[in-house]
Protein backbone atom coordinates (compact mmCIF):
# COMPACT_ATOMS: atom_id res chain seq x y z
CA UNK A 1 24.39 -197.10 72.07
CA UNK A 2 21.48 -198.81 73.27
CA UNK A 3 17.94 -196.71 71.89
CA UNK A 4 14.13 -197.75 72.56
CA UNK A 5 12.27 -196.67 69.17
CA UNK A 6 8.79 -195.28 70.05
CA UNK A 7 6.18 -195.38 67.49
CA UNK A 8 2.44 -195.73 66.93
CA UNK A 9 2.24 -197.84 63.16
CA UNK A 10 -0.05 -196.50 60.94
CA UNK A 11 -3.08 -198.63 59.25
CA UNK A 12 -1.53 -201.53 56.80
CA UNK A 13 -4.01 -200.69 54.43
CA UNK A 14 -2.84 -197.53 53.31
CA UNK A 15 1.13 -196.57 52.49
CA UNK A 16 2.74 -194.80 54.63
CA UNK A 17 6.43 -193.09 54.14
CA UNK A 18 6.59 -193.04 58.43
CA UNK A 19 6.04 -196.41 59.16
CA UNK A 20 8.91 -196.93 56.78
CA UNK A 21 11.19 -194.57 57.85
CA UNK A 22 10.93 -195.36 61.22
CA UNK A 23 11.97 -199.13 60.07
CA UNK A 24 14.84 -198.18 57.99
CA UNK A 25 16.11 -195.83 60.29
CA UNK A 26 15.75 -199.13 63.21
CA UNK A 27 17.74 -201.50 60.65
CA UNK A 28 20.62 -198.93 59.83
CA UNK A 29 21.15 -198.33 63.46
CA UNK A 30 21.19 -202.50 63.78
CA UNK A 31 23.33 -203.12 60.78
CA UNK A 32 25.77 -200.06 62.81
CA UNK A 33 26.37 -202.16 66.14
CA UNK A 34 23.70 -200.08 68.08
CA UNK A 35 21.15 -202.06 70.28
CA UNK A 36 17.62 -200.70 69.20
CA UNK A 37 14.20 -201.78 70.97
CA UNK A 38 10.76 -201.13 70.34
CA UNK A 39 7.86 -199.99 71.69
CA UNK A 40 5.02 -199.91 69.74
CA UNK A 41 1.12 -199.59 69.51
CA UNK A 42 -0.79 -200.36 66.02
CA UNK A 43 -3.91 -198.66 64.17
CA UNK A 44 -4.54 -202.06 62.69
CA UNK A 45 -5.07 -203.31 66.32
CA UNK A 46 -8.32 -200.95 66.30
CA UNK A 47 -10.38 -202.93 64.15
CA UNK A 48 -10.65 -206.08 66.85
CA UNK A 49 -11.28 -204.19 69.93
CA UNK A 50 -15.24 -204.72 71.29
CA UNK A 51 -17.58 -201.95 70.15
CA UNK A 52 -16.95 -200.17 73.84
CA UNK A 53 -13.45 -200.56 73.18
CA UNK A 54 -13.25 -199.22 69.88
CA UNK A 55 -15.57 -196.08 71.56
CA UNK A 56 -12.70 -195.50 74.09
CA UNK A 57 -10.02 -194.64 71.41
CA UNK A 58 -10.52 -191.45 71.25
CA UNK A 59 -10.08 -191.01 75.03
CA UNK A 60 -6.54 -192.37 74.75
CA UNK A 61 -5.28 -189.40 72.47
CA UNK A 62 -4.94 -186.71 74.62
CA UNK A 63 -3.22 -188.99 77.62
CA UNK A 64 -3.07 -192.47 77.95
CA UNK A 65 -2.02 -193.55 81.75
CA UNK A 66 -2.08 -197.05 81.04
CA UNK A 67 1.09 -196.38 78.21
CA UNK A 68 2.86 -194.88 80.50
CA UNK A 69 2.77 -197.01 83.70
CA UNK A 70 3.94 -199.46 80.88
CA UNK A 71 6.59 -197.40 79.39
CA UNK A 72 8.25 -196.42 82.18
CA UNK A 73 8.70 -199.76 83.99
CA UNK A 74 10.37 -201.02 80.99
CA UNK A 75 12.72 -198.14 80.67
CA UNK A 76 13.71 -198.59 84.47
CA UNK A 77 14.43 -202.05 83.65
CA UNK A 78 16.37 -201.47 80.24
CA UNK A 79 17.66 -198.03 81.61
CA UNK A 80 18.48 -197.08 77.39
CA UNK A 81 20.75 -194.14 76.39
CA UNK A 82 17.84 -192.08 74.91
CA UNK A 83 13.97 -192.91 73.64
CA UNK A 84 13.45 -192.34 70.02
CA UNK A 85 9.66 -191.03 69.96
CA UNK A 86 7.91 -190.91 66.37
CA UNK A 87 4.41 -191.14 66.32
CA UNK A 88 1.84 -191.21 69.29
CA UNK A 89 -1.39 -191.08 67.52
CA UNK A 90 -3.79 -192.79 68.46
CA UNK A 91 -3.08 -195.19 70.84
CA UNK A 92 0.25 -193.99 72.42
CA UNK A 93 -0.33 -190.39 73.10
CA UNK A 94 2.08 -188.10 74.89
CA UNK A 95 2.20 -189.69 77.98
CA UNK A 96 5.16 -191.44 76.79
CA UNK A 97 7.20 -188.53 77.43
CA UNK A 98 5.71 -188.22 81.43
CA UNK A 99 7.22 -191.77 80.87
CA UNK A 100 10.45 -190.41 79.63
CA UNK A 101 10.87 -188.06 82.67
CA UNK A 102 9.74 -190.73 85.11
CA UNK A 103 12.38 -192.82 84.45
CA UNK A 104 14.98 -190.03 83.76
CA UNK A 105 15.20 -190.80 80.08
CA UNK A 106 16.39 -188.14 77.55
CA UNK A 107 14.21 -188.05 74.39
CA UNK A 108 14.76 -187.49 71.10
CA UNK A 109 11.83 -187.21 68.73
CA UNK A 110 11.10 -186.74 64.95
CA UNK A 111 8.53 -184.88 63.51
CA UNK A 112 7.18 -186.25 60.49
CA UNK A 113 4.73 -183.43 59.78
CA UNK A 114 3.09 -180.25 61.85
CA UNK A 115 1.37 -181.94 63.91
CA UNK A 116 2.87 -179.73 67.26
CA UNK A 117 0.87 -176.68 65.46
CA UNK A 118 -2.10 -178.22 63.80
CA UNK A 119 -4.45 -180.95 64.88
CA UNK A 120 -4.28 -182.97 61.30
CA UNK A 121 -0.46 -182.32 60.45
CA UNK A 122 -1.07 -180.83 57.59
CA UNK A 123 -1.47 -176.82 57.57
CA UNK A 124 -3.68 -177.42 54.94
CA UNK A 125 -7.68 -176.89 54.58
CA UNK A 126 -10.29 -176.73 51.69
CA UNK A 127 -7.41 -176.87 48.80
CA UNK A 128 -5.09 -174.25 50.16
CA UNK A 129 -2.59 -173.46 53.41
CA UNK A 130 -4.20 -172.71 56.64
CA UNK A 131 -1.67 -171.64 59.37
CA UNK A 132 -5.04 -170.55 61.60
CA UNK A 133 -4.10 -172.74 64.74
CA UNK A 134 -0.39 -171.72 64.78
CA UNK A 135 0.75 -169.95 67.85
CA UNK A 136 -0.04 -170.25 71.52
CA UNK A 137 -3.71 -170.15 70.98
CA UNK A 138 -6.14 -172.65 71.92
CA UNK A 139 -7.08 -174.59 68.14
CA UNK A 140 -10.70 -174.61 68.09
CA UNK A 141 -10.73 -173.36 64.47
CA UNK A 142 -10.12 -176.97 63.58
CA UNK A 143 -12.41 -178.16 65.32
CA UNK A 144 -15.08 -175.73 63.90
CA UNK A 145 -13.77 -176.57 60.24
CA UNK A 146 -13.56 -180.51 61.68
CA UNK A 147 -10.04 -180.85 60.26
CA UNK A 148 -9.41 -184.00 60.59
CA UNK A 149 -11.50 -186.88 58.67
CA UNK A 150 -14.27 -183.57 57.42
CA UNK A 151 -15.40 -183.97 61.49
CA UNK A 152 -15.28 -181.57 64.41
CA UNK A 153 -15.79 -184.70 66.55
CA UNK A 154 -13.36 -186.66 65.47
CA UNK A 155 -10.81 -183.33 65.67
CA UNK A 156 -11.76 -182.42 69.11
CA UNK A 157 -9.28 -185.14 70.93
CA UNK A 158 -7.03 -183.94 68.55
CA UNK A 159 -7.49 -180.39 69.20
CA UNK A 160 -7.25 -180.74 73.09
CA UNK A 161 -4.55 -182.93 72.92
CA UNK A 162 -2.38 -180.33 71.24
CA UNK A 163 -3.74 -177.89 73.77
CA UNK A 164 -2.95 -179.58 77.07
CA UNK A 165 0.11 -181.51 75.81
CA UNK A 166 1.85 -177.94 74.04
CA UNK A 167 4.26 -177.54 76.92
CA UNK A 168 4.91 -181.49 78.07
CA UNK A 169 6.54 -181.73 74.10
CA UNK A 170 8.05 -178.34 74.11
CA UNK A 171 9.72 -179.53 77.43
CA UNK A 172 10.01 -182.85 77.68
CA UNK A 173 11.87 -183.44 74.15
CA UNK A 174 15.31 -182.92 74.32
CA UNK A 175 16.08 -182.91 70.49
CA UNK A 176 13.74 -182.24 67.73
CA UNK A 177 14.47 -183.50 64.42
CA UNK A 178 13.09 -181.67 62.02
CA UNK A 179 13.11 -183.61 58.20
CA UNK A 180 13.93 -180.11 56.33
CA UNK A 181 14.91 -176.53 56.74
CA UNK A 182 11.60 -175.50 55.52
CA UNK A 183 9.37 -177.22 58.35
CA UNK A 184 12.13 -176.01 61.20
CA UNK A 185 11.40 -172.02 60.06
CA UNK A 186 7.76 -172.89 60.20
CA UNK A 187 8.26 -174.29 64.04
CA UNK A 188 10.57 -171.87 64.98
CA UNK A 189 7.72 -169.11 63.91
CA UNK A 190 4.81 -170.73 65.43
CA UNK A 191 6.60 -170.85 68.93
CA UNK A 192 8.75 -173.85 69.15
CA UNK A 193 11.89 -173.44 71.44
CA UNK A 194 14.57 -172.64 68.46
CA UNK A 195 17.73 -174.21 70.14
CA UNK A 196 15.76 -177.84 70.31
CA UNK A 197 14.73 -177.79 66.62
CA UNK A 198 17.85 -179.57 64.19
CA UNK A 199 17.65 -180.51 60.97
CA UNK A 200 18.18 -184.14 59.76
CA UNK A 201 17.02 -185.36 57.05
CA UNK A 202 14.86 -188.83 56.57
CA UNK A 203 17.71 -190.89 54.53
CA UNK A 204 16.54 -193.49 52.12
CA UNK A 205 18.36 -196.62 51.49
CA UNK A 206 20.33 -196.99 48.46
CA UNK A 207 18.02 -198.99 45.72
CA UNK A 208 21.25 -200.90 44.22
CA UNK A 209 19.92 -200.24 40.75
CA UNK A 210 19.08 -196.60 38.91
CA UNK A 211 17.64 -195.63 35.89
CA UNK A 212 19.84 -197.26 32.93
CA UNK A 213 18.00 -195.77 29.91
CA UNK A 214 15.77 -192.71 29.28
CA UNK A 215 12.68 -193.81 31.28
CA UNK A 216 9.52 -195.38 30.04
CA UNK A 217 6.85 -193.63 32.05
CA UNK A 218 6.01 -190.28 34.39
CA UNK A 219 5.48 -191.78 37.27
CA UNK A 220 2.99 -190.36 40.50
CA UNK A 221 3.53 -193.02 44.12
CA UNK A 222 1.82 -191.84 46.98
CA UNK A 223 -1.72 -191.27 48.78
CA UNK A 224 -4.54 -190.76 46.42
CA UNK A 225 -5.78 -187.82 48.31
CA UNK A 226 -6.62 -184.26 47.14
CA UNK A 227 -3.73 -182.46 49.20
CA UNK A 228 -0.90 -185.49 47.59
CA UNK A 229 -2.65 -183.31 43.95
CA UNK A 230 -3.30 -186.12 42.14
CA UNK A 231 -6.68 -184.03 41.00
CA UNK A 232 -4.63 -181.38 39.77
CA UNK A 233 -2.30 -184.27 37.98
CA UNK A 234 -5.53 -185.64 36.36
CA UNK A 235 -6.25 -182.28 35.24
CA UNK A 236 -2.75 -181.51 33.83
CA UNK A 237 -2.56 -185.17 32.27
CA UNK A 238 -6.52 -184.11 30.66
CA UNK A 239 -4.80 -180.79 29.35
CA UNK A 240 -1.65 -182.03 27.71
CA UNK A 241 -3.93 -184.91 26.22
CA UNK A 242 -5.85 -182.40 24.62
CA UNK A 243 -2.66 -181.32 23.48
CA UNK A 244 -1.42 -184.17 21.81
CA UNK A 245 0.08 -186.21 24.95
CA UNK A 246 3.73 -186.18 25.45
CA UNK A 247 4.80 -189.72 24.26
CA UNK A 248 4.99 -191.84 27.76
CA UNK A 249 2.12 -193.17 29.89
CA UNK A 250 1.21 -191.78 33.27
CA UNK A 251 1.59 -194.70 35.92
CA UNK A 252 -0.01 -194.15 39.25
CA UNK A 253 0.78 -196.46 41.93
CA UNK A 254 -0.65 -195.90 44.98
CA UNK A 255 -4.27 -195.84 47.31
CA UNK A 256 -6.34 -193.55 49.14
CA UNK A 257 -9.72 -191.97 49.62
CA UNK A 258 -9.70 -191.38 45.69
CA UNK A 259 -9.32 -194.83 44.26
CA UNK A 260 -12.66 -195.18 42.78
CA UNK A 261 -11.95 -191.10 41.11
CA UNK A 262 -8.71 -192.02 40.19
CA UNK A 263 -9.91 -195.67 38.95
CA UNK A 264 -12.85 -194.48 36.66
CA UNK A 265 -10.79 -191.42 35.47
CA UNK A 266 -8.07 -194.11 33.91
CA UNK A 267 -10.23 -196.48 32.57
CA UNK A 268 -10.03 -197.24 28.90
CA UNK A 269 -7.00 -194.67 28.36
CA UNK A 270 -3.87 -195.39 27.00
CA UNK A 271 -2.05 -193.30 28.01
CA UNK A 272 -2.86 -193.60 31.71
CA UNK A 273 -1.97 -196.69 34.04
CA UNK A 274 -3.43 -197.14 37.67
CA UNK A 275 -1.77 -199.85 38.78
CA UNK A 276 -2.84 -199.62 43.07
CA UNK A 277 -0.22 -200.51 45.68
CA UNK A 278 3.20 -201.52 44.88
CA UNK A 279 5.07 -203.82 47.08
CA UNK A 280 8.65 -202.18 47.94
CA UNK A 281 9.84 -203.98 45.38
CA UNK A 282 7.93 -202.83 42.64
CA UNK A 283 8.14 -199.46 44.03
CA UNK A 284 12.17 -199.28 43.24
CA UNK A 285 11.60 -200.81 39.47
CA UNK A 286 8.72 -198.30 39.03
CA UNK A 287 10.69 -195.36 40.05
CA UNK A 288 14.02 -196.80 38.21
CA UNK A 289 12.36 -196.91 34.84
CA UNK A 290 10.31 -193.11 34.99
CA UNK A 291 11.42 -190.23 33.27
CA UNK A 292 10.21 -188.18 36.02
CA UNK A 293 8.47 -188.65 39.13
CA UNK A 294 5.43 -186.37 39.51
CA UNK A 295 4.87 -184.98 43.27
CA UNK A 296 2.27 -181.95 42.92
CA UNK A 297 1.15 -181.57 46.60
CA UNK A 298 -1.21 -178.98 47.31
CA UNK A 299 0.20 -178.91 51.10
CA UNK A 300 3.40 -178.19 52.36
CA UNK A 301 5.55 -181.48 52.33
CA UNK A 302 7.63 -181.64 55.48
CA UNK A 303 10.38 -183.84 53.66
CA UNK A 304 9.25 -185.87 50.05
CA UNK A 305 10.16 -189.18 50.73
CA UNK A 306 9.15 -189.83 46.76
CA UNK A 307 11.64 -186.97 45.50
CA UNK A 308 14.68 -188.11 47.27
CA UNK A 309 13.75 -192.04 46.42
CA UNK A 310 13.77 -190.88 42.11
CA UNK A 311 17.48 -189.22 43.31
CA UNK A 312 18.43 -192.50 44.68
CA UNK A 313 17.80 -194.27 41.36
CA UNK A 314 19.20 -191.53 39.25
CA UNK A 315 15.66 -189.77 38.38
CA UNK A 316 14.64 -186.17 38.18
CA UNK A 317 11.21 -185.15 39.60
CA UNK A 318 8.63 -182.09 38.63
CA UNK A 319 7.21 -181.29 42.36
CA UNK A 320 5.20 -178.49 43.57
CA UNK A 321 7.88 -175.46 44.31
CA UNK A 322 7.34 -175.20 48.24
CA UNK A 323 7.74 -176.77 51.59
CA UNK A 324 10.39 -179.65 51.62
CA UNK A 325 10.34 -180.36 47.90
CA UNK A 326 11.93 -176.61 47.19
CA UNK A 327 14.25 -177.88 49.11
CA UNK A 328 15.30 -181.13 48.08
CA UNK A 329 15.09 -180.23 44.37
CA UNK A 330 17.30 -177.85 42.45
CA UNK A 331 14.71 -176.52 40.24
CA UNK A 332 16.74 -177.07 36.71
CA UNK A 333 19.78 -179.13 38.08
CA UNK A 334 17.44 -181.87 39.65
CA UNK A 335 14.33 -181.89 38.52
CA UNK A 336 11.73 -178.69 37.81
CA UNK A 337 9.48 -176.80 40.35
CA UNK A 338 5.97 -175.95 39.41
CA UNK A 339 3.83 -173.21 40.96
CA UNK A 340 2.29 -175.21 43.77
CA UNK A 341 -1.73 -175.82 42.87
CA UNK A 342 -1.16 -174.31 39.18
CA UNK A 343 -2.73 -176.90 36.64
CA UNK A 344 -0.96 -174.90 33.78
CA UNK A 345 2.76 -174.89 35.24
CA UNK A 346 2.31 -178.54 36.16
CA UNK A 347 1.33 -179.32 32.50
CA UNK A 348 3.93 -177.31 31.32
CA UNK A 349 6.62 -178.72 33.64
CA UNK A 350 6.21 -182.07 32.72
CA UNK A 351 5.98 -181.46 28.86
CA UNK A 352 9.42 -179.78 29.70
CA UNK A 353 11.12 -182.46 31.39
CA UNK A 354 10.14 -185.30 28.81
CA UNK A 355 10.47 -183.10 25.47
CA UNK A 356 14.62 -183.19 26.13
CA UNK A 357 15.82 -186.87 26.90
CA UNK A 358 19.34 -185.75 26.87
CA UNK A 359 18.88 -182.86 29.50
CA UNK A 360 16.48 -185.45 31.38
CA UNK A 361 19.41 -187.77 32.12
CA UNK A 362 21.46 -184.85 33.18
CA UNK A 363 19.35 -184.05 35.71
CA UNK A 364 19.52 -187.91 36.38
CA UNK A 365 22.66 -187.58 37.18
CA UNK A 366 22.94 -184.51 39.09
CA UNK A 367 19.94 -185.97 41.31
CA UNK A 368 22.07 -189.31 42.30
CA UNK A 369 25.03 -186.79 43.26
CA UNK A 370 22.73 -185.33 45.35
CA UNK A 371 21.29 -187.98 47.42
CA UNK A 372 24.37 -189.30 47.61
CA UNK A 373 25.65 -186.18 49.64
CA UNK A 374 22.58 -185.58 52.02
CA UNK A 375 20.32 -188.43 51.84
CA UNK A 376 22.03 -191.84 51.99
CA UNK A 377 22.19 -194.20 54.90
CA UNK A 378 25.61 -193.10 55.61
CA UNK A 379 24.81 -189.96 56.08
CA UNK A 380 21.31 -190.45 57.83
CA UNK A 381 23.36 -192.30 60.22
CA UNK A 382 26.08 -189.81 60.60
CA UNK A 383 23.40 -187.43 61.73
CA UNK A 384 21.04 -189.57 63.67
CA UNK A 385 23.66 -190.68 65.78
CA UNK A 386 24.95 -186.56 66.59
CA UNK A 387 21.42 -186.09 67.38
CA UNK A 388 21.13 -188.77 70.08
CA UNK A 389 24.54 -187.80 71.56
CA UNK A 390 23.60 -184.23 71.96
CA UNK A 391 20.36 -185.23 73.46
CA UNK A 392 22.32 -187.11 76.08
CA UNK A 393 24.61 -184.49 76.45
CA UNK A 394 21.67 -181.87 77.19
CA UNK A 395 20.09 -184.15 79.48
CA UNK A 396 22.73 -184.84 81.71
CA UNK A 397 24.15 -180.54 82.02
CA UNK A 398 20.07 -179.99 83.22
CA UNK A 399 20.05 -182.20 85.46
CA UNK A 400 23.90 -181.46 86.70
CA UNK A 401 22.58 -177.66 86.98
CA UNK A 402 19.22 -178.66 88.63
């Protein structure tokens, strides 16, 4: 199958889970025989564009005609079996799909987070769920609350690009792939044509090595940012300190718009490690050696790319009980659900799931039986590949019926 990957690559400077699903997912389908290009735009390109260029970028989010002049004469000259869209923000924009249906193209696209019903992705505002631009309305409530970056300005492409472009996805895609069961009922709710929206999982590649002993640390990897919790892990961590700790370190491996909070709050502890960004490599022996990953999101995770990595390597997690984490964990068989945003259940949670090392590495071991049933390469590539077929399929009964 030949398949041109589209995808906008988020800023180097900060992690991000869909820059590397989008490359594992273009290696597996390599390593399978399949002939994968890409077409891509980067965020990091921003930064050397002239001061009238950088001023434009905000122009390009809504539509950019120069991406899809572009885009389409290279998919009239490569003529592949279906375009894999990811993300389009902020230099790609969904013109790509006008380019799609230029050229005749069926597309496929996942959706990493809610981005189809609310400007930032996130359906999240000021510390709790917001579901206020959901539906067929126009969104200016993010742009009055300035959603995105604390800024109505910055929003408003944002906001009208979701406005004009509504129908062009809801149209133009032929496949949907949603990365749980909990985001598809939220899509399905706000609108979303039902019998486009399946299910596939993100898969994550199989670290080689798990957990071999009890665990050394609790371990948090991710965004420092308010809605990833850490603040409410810092508070948790400050309450079972007062408490008497719980016998392991807290490592937290990450950055974000908290690094000098998070930085200062660690300083001259003990019990607390902030250790920045990991390389991948660091990443697996960090999570390999936890006795629990901590992911305490204040905002409903579409997937928990975190949570099914600890499976991989034989590790339980305590994550916050809703969106894709109720999902992916068995609360008790897995790993342990807290009451999303609830300081006390979080402390209490992860008291719970270090106080009992035998129990621990049960969990440890249900969690690996897990992943390896719904989120290993095998399987990722089982699905992605049904997905592309049946976008094919689709595309060529419309236009046999047109």
């Amino acid at each position: 199958m030949h398949v041109l990957v589209v995808h906008n690559r988020y800023s180097s400077t900060q992690p991000s889970g869909e820059n590397r699903v989008v490359d594992e997912e273009v290696e597996l389908l390599r390593s399978a025989g399949h002939r994968v290009g890409l077409f891509e735009r980067r965020s990091d390109s921003i930064g050397a564009r002239s001061l009238l260029g950088k001023a434009a970028v905000p122009l390009l989010v809504p539509w950019n005609a120069a991406v899809r002049r572009e885009l389409t004469a290279r998919l009239r000259a490569e003529r592949p079996d279906v375009v894999h869209v990811h993300n389009v923000f902020p230099l790609l924009s969904p013109s790509v799909l006008a380019a799609c249906a230029d050229a005749g193209i069926p597309a496929v696209a996942t959706l990493h987070n809610y981005t189809q019903v609310c400007p930032p992705g996130t359906l999240h505002r000021d510390g709790r769920p917001c579901g206020e631009c959901v539906g067929p309305k126009v969104p200016l409530a993010a742009v009055r609350h300035g959603c995105y970056r604390d800024s109505r300005l910055a929003t408003v492409p944002l906001a009208l690009g979701l406005a004009v472009n509504r129908r062009r996805w809801w149209s133009g895609v032929e496949r949907f792939l949603c990365i749980s069961a909990a985001q598809r009922e939220v899509l399905v709710a706000s609108g979303m044509p039902a019998e486009r929206l399946a299910v596939k999982y993100n898969f994550v590649p199989d670290p080689g090595t798990g957990r071999t002993g009890p665990g050394g640390h609790l371990l948090f990897l991710g965004r420092l940012t308010e809605t990833k919790g850490i603040p409410l892990l810092m508070a948790a961590w400050d309450r079972l300190a007062a408490e008497g700790g719980v016998g392991v370190p807290l490592v937290i491996a990450g950055a974000g718009p908290l690094d000098r909070e998070v930085a200062a709050w660690a300083a001259d502890r003990d019990d607390v490690r902030f250790v920045g960004l990991y390389d991948p490599a660091r990443c697996r022996e960090a999570v390999a050696g936890a006795v629990a990953v901590v992911a305490p999101s204040l905002s409903r995770e579409t997937f928990g790319l975190v949570v099914a990595e600890a499976m991989a390597a034989g590790v339980p997690a305590v994550a916050a009980g809703h969106g894709g984490f109720a999902e992916l964990v068995e609360d008790g068989v897995t790993g342990l659900l807290h009451r999303p945003g609830d300081v006390a259940s979080l402390a209490s949670l992860v008291r719970r799931i270090v106080a009992d090392p035998a129990r621990n590495q049960e969990m440890g071991r249900a969690a690996r039986r897990r992943y390896e049933r719904f989120f290993s390469p095998a399987v990722g590539l089982e699905r992605l590949v049904e997905e592309y077929r049946a976008a094919i399929a689709g595309r060529t009964e419309s236009m046999g019926g047109s």
